[in-house]
Protein backbone atom coordinates (compact mmCIF):
# COMPACT_ATOMS: atom_id res chain seq x y z
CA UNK A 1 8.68 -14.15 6.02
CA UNK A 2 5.75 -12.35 7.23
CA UNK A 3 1.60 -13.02 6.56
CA UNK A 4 1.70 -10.00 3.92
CA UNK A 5 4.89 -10.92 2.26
CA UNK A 6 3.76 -14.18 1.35
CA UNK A 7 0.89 -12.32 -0.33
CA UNK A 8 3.04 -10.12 -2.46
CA UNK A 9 3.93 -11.38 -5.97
CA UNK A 10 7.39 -12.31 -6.60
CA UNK A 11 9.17 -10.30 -8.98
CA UNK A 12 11.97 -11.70 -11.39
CA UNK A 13 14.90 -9.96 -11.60
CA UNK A 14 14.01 -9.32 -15.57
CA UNK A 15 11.13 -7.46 -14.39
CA UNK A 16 13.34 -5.48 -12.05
CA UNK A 17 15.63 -4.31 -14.53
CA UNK A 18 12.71 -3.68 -17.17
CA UNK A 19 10.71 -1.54 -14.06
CA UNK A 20 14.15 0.31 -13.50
CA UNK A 21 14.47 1.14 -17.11
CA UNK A 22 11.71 3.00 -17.36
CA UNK A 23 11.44 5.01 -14.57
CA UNK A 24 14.99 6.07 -14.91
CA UNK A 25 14.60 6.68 -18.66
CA UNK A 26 15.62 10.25 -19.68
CA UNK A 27 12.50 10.74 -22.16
CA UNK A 28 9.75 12.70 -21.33
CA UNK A 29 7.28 12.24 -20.28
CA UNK A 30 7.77 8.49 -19.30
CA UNK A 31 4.47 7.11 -21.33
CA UNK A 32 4.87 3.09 -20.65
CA UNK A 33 2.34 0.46 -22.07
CA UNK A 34 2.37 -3.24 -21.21
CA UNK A 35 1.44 -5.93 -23.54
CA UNK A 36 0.98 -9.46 -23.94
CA UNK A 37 -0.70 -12.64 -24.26
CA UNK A 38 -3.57 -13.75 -21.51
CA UNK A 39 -1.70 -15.14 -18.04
CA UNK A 40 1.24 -13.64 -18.81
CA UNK A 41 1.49 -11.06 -15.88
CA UNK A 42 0.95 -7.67 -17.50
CA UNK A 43 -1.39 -6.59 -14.82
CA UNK A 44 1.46 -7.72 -12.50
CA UNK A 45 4.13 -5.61 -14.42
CA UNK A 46 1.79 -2.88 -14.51
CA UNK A 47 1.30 -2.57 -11.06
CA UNK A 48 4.88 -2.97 -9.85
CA UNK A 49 5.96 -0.30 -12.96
CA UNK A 50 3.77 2.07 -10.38
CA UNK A 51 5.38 1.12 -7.25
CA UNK A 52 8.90 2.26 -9.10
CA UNK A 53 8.00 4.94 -10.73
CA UNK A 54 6.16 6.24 -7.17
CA UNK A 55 9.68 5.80 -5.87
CA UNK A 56 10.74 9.07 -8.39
CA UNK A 57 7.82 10.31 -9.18
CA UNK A 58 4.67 11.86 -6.40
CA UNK A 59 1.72 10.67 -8.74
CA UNK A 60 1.83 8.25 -11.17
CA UNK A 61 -1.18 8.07 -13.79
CA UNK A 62 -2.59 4.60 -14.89
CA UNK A 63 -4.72 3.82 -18.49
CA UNK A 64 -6.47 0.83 -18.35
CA UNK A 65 -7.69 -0.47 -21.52
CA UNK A 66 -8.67 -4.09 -20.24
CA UNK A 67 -12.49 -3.92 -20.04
CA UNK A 68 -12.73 -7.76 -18.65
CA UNK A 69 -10.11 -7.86 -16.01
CA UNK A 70 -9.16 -3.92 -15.22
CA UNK A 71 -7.19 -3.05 -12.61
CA UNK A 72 -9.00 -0.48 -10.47
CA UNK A 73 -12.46 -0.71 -11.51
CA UNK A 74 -15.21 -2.97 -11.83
CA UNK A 75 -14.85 -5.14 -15.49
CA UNK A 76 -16.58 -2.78 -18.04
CA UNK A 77 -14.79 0.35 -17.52
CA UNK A 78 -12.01 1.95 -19.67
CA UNK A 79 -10.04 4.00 -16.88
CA UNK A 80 -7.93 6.82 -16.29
CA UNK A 81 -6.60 6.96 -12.48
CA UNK A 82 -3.93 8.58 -10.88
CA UNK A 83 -2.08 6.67 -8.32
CA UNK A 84 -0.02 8.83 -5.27
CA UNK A 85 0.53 6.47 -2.88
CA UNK A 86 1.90 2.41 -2.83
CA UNK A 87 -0.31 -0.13 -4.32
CA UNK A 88 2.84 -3.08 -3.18
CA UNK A 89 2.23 -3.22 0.03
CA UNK A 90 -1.45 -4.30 -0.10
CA UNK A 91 -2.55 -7.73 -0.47
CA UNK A 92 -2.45 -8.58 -4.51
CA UNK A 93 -4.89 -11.07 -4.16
CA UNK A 94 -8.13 -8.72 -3.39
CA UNK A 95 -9.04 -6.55 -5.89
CA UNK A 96 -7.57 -2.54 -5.41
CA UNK A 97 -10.74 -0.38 -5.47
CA UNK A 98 -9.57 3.09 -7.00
CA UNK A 99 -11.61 6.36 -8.33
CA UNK A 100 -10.82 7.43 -11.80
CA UNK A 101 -9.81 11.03 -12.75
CA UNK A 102 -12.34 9.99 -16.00
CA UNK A 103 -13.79 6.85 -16.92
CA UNK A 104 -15.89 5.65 -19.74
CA UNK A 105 -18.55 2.65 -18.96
CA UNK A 106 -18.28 0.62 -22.06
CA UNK A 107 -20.79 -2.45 -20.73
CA UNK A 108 -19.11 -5.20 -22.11
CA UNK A 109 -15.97 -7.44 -20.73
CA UNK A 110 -15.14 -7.88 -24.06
CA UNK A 111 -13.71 -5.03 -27.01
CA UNK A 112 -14.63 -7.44 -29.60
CA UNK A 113 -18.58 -6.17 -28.90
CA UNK A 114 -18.19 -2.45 -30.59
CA UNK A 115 -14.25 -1.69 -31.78
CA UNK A 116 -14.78 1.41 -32.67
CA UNK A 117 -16.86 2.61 -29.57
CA UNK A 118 -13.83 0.72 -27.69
CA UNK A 119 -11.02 2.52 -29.50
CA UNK A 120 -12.63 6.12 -29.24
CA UNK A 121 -12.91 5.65 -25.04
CA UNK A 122 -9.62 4.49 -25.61
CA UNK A 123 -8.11 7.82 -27.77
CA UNK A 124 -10.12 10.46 -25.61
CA UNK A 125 -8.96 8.83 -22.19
CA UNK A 126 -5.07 9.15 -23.36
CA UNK A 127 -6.22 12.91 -24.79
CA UNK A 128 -7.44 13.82 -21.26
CA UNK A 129 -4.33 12.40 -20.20
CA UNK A 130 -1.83 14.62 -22.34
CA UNK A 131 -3.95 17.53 -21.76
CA UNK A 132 -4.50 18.04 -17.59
CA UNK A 133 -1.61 15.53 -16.76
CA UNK A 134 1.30 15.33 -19.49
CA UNK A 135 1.94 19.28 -19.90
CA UNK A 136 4.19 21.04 -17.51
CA UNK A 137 3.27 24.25 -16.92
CA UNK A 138 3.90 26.38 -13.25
CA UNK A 139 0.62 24.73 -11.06
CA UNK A 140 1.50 21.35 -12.79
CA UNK A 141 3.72 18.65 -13.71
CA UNK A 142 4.14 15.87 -15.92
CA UNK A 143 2.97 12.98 -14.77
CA UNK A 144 4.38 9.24 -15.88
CA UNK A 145 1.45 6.92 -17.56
CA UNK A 146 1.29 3.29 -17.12
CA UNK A 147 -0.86 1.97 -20.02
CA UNK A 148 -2.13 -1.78 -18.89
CA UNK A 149 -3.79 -3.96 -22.20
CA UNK A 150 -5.54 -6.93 -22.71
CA UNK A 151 -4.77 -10.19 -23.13
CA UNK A 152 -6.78 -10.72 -26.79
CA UNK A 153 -3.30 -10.29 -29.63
CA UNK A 154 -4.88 -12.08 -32.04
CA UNK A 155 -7.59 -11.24 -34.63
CA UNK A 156 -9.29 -8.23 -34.08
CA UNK A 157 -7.39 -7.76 -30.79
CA UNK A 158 -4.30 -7.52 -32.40
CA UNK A 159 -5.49 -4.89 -34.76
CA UNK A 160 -6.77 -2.69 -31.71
CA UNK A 161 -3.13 -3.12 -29.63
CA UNK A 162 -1.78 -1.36 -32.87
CA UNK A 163 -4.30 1.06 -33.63
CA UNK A 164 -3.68 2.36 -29.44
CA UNK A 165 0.05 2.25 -29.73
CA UNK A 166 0.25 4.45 -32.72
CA UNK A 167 -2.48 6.86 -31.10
CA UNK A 168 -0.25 6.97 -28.23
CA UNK A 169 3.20 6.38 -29.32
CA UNK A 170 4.62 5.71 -26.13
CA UNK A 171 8.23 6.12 -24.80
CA UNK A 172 8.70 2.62 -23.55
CA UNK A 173 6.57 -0.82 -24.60
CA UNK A 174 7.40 -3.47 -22.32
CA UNK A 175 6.43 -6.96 -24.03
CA UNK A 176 6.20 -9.87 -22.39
CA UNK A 177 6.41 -13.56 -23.87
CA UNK A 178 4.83 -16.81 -22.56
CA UNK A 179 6.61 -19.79 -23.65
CA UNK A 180 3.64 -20.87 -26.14
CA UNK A 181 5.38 -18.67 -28.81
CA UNK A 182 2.66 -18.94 -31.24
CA UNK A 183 0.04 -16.62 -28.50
CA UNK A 184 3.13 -14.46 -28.45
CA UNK A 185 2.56 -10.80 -30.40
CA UNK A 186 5.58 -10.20 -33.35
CA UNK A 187 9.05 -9.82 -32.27
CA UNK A 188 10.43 -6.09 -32.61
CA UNK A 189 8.26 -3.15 -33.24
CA UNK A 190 5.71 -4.69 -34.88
CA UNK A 191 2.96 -1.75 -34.50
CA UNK A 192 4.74 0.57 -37.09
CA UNK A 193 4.65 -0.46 -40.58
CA UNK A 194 8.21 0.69 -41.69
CA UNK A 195 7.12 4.52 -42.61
CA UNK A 196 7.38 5.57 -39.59
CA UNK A 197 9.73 8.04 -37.91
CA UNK A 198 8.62 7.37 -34.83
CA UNK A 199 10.98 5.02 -32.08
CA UNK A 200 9.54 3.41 -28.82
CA UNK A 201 12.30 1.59 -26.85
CA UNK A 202 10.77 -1.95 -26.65
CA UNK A 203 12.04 -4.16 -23.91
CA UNK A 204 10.89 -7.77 -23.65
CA UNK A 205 10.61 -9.57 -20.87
CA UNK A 206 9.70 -13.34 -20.26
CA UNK A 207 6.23 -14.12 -18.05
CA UNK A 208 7.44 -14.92 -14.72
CA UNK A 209 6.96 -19.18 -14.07
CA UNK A 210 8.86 -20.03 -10.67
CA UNK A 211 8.38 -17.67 -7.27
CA UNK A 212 11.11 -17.68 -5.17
CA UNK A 213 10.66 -21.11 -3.73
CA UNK A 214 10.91 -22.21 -7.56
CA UNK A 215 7.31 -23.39 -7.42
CA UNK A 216 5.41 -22.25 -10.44
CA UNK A 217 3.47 -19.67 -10.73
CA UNK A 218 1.39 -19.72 -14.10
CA UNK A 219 -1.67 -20.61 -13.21
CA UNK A 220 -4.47 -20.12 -15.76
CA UNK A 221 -7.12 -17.60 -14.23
CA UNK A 222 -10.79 -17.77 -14.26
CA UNK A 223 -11.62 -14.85 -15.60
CA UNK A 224 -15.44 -15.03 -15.16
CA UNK A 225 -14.27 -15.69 -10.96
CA UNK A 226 -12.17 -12.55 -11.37
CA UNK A 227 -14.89 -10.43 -12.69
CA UNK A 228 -17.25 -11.78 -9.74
CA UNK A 229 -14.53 -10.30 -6.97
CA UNK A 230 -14.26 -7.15 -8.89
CA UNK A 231 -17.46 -6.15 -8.29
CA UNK A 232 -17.92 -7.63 -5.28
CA UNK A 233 -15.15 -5.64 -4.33
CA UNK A 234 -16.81 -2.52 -5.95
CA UNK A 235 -20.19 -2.63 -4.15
CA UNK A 236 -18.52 -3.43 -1.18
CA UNK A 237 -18.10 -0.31 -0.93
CA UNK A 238 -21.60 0.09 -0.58
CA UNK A 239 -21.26 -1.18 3.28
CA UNK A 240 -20.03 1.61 5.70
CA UNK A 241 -19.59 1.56 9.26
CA UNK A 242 -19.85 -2.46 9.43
CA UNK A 243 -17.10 -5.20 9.20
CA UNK A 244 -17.81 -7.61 6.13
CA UNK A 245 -16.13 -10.86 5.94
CA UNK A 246 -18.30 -13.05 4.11
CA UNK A 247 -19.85 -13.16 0.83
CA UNK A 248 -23.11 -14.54 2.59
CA UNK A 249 -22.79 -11.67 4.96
CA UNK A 250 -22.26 -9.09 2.36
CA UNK A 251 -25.40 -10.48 0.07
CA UNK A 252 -27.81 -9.63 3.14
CA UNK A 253 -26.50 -6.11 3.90
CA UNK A 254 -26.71 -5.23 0.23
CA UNK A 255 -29.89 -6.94 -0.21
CA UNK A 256 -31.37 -5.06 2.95
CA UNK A 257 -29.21 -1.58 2.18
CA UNK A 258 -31.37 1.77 2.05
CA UNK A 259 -31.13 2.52 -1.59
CA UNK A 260 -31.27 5.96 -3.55
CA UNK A 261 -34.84 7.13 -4.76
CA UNK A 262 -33.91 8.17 -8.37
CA UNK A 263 -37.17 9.98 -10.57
CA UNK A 264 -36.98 8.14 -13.50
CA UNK A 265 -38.02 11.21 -15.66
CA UNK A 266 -34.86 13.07 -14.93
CA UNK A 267 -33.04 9.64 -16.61
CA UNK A 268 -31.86 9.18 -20.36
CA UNK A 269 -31.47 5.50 -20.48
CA UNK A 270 -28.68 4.30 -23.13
CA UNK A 271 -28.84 0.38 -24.09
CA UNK A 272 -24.90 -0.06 -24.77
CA UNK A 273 -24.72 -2.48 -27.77
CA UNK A 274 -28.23 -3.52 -28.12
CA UNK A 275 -31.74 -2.48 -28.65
CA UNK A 276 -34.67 -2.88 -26.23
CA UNK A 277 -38.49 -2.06 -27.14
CA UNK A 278 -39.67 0.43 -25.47
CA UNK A 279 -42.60 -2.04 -23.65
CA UNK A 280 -39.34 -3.65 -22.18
CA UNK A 281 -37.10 -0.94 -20.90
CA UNK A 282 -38.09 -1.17 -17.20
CA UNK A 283 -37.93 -5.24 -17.54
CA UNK A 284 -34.09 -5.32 -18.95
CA UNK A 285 -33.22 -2.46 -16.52
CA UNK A 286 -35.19 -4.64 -13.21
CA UNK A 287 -32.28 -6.58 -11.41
CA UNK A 288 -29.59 -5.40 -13.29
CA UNK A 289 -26.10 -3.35 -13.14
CA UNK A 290 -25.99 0.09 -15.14
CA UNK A 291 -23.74 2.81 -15.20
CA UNK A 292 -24.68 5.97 -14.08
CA UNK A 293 -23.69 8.84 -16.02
CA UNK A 294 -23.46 12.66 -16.20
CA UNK A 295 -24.29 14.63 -19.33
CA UNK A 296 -23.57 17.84 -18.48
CA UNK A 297 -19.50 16.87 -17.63
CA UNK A 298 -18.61 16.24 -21.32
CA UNK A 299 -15.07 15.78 -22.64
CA UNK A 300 -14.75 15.38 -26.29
CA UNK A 301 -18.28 14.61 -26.71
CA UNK A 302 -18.97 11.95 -24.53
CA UNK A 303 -20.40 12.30 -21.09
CA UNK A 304 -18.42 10.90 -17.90
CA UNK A 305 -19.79 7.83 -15.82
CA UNK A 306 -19.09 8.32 -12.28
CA UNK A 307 -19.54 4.61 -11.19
CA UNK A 308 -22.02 1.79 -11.53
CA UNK A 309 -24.91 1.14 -9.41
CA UNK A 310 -27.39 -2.12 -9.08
CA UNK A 311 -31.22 -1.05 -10.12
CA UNK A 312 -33.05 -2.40 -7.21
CA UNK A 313 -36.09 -2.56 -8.12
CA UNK A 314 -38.97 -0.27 -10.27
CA UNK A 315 -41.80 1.82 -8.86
CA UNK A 316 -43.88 2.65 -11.86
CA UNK A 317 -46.70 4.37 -10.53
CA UNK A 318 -44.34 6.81 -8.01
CA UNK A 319 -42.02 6.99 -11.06
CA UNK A 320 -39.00 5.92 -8.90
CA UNK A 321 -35.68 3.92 -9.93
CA UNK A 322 -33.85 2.24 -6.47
CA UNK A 323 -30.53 1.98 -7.02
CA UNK A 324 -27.85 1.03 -4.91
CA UNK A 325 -24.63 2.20 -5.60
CA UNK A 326 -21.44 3.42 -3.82
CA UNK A 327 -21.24 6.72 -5.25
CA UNK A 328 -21.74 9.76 -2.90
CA UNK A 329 -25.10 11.38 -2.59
CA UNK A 330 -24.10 14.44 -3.70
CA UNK A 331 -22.62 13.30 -7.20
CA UNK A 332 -25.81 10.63 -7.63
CA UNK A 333 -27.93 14.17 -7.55
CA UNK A 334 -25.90 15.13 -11.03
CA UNK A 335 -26.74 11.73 -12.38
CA UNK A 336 -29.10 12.08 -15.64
CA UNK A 337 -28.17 9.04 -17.67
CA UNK A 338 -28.36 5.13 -16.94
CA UNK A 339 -25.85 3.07 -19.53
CA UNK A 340 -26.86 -0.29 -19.07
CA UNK A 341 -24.79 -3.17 -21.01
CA UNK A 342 -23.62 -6.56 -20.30
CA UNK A 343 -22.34 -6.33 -16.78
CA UNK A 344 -24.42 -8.69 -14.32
CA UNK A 345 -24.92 -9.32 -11.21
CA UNK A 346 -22.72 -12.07 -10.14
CA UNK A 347 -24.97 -14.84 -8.86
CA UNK A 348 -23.98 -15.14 -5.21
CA UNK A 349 -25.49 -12.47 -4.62
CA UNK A 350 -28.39 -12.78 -5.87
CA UNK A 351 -28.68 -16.03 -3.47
CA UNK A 352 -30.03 -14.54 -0.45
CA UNK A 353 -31.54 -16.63 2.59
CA UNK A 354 -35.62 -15.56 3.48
CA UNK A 355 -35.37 -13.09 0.28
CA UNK A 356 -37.50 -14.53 -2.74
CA UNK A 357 -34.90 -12.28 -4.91
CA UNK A 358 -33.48 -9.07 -3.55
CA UNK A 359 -33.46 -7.45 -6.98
CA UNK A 360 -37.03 -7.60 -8.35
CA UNK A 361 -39.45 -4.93 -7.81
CA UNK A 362 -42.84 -5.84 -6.60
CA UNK A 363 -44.55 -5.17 -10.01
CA UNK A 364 -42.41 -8.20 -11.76
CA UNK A 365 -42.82 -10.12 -8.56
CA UNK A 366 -46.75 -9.88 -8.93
CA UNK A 367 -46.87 -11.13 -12.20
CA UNK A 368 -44.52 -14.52 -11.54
């Protein structure tokens, strides 16, 4: 067995057969969401769902409603992206870096922060879904959806699953079991509450415990870890033209990376889930990760957020915000609002050899 087949996951035969199910399924369109309890492989599922349904289908569109450990974007985002091309073949174990057709920054890793702000990114990413990708008409076809969910079925998190799958009322709901039965979510269709008319063909599946070799392969995740690679991963992006191995040598070329001069009085700022004095706003904003946002591109009321960039550092007298960010110059020039929540920096990069801290401006620094 080669390097890069060791790195691929193994995938029961169970998950086979569920994967095959859907994408052969006769409904239309194929609308597919994945649930489950924490470590039990739905982002796994999800992602090999894709590879099958690329084998019938040329694009395959992905909804990913797991703001701490998303699949395609940094943690904080609530996603739609539409995959052409295998996602198998790479190595599992680094996070996959993807654009989204639409994206909403919600700022927290966590749904349990704002519900109902959650729930509405939720509903009007699945409404841009049905109408530019689920219609057929003669310049476009329907295109499958993969919904991915969190871990969180209990509580409050429970009560969101349901709320999304009746919104959506998907085709197929694939629900996998871990062999704590309590975390498990209700047997049968346990989102509709008897009145409905509505059928979803529910297929569960068991969370996959031996690889091939029959070693095991639950292993409990550190989630906070996870959330650090993402967005490594994400601002690695940053760092064109040079080869990156290390996190050490990734911390200096973002610390020492020509950032974006951004006129702070063409900014709205928006403090996601919190309120911040108006004497503070350049302190909480100093050092931290925002996302950047464009007002005039407005579906359903709420403006798009083309990606997330690090504020580094404040120029009060010019009036300047430095940002560093991956996003192209062209789209930062359309950028009019900063959403800053609960996304930081993750600390190893903030550790920086001969750099007192790469992320404070000179006017904090002067008053330490």
């Amino acid at each position: 067995m080669s390097e890069a087949e060791k790195k691929l996951p193994f995938i029961p035969e169970e998950w086979s057969d569920a994967a095959s199910s859907v994408s052969c399924s006769s409904l239309q369109p194929v609308i597919a969401l994945v649930c489950g309890p924490k470590n039990s492989g739905k982002s796994t599922f999800s992602r090999n769902l894709v590879e099958v349904l690329l084998q019938r289908y040329k694009r395959v569109a992905y909804l990913d409603t797991d703001v701490g450990q998303p699949e395609f974007t940094a943690p904080g985002f609530l996603s739609l992206t539409v995959v052409d091309k295998s996602i198998l073949e790479s190595d599992w174990t680094v996070p996959c870096v993807k654009t989204p057709e639409r994206c909403f920054f919600y700022g927290d890793v966590s749904s349990k922060r704002d519900p109902k702000a959650y729930l509405r990114y939720v509903y009007t990413l699945f409404d841009y879904y049905q109408l530019y990708f689920c219609k057929s008409s003669e310049n476009k076809t329907e295109l499958p959806l993969v919904i991915n969910t969190p871990g969180w079925v209990k509580g409050i998190g429970y009560d969101l699953l349901v709320d999304v799958l009746r919104y959506v009322s998907p085709s197929h709901v694939v629900k996998i079991n871990i062999s704590a039965y309590n975390k498990n979510l209700p047997a049968g269709l346990f989102w509709l509450d008897g009145n409905d008319d509505e059928t979803a063909h529910l297929i569960e599946i068991q969370s996959a415990y031996k690889d091939r070799y029959n070693r095991s392969v639950l292993i409990h995740k550190d989630g906070h870890l996870m959330r650090d690679m993402r967005i490594i991963a994400y601002f690695k992006q940053c760092i064109k033209g040079k080869e990156v191995n290390t996190i050490k040598e990734l911390t200096h070329e973002l610390a020492s990376h020509t950032p974006y001069e951004v006129p702070i009085s063409s900014l709205t700022i928006n403090h996601l889930h919190c309120q911040i004095p108006s004497t503070e706003v350049y302190y909480s904003l100093n050092a931290s990760i925002v996302g950047l946002g464009v007002s005039n591109d407005v579906f359903e009321d709420l403006p798009s957020c083309v990606g997330l960039g690090i504020v580094r550092g404040i120029d009060t007298e010019r009036g300047i915000l430095y940002v560093i960010t991956p996003v192209p110059e062209n789209v930062v020039e359309n950028v009019d609002l900063l959403l800053q929540g609960y996304i930081q920096i993750p600390t190893c990069l903030l550790e920086v050899k001969d750099y007192r801290s790469p992320y404070l401006s000179a006017n904090v620094l002067a008053s330490t």
